[in-house]
Protein backbone atom coordinates (compact mmCIF):
# COMPACT_ATOMS: atom_id res chain seq x y z
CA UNK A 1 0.00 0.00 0.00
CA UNK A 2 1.40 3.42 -0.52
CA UNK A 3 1.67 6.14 2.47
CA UNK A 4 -1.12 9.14 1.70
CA UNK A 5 -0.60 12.43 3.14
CA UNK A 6 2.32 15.12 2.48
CA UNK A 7 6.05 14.78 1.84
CA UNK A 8 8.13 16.10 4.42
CA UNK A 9 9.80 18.73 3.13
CA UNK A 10 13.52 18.85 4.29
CA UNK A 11 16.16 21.83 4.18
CA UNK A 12 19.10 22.37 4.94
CA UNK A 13 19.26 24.67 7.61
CA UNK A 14 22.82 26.42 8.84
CA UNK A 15 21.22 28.66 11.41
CA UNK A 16 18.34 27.11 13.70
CA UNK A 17 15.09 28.95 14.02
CA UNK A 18 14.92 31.05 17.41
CA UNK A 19 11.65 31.41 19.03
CA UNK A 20 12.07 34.33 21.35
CA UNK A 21 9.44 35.65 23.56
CA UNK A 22 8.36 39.37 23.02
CA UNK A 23 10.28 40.73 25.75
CA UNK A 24 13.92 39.10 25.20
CA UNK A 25 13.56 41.02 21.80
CA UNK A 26 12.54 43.74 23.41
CA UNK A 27 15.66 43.46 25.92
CA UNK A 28 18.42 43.17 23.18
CA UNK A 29 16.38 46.21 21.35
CA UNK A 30 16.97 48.13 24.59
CA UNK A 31 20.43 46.85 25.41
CA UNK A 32 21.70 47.31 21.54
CA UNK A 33 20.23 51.24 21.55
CA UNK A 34 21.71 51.52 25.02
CA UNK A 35 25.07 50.53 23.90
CA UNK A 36 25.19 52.74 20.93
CA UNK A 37 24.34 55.50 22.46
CA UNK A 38 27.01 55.21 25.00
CA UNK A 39 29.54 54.73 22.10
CA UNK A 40 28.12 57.35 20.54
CA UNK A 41 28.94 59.53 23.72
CA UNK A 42 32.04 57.99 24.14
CA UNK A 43 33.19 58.47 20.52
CA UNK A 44 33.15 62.63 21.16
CA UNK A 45 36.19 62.24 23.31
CA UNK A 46 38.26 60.83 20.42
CA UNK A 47 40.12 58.35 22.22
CA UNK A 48 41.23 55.24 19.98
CA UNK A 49 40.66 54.35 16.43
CA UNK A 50 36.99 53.24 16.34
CA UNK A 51 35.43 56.03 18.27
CA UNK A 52 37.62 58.41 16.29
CA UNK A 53 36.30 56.41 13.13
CA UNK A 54 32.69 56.57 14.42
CA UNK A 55 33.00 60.24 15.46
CA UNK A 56 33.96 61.61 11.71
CA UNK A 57 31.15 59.47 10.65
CA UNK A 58 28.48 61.05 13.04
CA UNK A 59 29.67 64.48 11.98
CA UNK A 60 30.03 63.58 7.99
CA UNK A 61 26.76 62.34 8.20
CA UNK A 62 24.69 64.91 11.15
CA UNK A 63 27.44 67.88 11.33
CA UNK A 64 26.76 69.62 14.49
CA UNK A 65 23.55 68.28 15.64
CA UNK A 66 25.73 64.70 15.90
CA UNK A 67 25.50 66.01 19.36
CA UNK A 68 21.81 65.31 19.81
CA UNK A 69 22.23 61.87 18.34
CA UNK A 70 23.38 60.18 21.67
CA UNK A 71 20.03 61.46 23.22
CA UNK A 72 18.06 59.86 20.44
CA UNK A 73 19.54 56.83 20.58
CA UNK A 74 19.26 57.00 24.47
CA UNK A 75 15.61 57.43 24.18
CA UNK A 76 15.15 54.63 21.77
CA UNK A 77 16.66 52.57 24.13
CA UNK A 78 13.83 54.00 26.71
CA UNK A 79 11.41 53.11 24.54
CA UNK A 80 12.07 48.98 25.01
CA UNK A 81 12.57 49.17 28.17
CA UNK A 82 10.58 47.33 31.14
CA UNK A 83 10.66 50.71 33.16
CA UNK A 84 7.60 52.73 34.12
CA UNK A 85 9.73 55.93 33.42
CA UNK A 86 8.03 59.13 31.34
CA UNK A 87 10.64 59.35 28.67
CA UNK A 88 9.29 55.62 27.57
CA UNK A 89 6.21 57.88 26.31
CA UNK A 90 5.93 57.42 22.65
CA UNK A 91 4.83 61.50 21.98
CA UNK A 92 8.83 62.56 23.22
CA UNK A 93 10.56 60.33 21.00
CA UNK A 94 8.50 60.97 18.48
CA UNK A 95 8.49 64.99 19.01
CA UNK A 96 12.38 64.60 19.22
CA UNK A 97 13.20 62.73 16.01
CA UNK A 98 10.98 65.93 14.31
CA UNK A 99 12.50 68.21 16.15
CA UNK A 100 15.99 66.91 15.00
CA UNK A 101 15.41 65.97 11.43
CA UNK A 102 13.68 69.50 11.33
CA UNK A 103 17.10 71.49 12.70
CA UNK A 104 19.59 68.37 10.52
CA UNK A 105 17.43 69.94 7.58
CA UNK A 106 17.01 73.76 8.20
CA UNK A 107 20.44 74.37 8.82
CA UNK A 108 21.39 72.00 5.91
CA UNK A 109 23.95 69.76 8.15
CA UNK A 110 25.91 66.54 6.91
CA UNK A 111 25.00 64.39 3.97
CA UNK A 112 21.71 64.05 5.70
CA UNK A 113 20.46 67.39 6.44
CA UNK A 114 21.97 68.48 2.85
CA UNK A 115 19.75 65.69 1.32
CA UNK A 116 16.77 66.08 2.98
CA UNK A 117 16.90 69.78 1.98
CA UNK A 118 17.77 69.42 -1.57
CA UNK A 119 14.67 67.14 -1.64
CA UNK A 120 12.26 69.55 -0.44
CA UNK A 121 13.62 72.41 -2.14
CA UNK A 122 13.17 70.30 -5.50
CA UNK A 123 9.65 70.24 -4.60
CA UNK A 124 9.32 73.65 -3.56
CA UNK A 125 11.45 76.87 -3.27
CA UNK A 126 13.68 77.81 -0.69
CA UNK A 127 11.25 80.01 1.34
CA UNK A 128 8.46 77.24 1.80
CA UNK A 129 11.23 74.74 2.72
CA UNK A 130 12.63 76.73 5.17
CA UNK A 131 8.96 77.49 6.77
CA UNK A 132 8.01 73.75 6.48
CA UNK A 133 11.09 72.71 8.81
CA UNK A 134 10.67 75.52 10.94
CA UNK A 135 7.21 74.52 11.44
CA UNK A 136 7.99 71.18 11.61
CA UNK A 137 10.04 72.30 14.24
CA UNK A 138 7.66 73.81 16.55
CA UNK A 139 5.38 70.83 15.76
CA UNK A 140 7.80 68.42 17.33
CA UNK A 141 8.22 70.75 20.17
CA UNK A 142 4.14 70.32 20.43
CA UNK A 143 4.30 66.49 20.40
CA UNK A 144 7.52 66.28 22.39
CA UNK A 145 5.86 68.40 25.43
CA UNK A 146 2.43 67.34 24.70
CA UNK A 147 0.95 70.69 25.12
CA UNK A 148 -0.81 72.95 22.89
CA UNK A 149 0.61 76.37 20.77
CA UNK A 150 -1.82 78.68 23.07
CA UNK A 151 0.50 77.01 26.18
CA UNK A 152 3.91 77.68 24.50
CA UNK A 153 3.01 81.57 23.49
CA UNK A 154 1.63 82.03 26.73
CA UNK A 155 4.99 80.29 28.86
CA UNK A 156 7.29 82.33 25.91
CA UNK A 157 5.40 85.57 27.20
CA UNK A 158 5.72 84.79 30.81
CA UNK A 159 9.52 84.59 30.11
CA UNK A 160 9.83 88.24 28.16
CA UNK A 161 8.03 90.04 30.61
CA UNK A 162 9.89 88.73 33.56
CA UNK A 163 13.36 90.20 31.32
């Protein structure tokens, strides 16, 4: 009699499949950002090859606001973490990656800034570009504080009549 039912399909297989529950993943996510932001903090002092290397690459890449990428990468880390802390709030990493793609791209820095701009400016002149990041700006300033526009003029008033 012949067997009925499916072939078993064999493969070769160098690497084994890993089943990993939700929240190792989400510990090596938080452990990997963790780690390169420390390098990344690390690599302004310019001491050894690699975080010299990794230094010219932030600033050929991010030019001055290189500085801010330690903090993102800091507070992507947040983000997987298992801590009840308020910079794991979605709304401030969120409101900081516009905020710093907005100043990368209004004050054209690195490859990145420099590309994003050109982009933009293809589609519309430099004027408009410049108000869409600088409005993109203050809209990531919105969603990184969670407040309103009424609350920022208001707290920006405060400040110039106490001066």
């Amino acid at each position: 009699m012949a067997k009925r039912g499916r072939k078993k399909k064999y493969s070769l297989r160098i690497i084994p499949k890993l089943r990993l529950k939700p929240t190792t993943v989400q510990s090596i996510f938080f452990i990997f950002f963790l780690i390169l932001s420390i390098i990344s903090i690390f690599s302004f002092l310019q001491i050894g090859p690699i975080p010299t290397r990794y230094n010219l690459l932030l600033n050929k890449y991010f030019g001055f606001t290189s500085v801010l990428v330690p903090f993102l990468l800091l507070l992507l880390s947040l983000l997987f973490a298992k801590l009840n802390l308020p910079l794991k709030e979605p709304n401030i990493i969120l409101g900081f990656i516009i905020m710093f793609i907005s100043v990368l791209s209004l004050f054209k820095q690195g490859i990145l800034g420099r590309f994003i701009w050109d982009q933009i400016v293809s589609l519309f002149a430099d004027v408009p570009t410049f108000l869409i990041f600088f409005f993109s700006f203050i809209v990531g300033f919105v969603v990184l504080f969670d407040t309103s526009v009424a609350q920022i003029v208001k707290f920006v008033g405060n400040i110039i009549q106490e001066v």
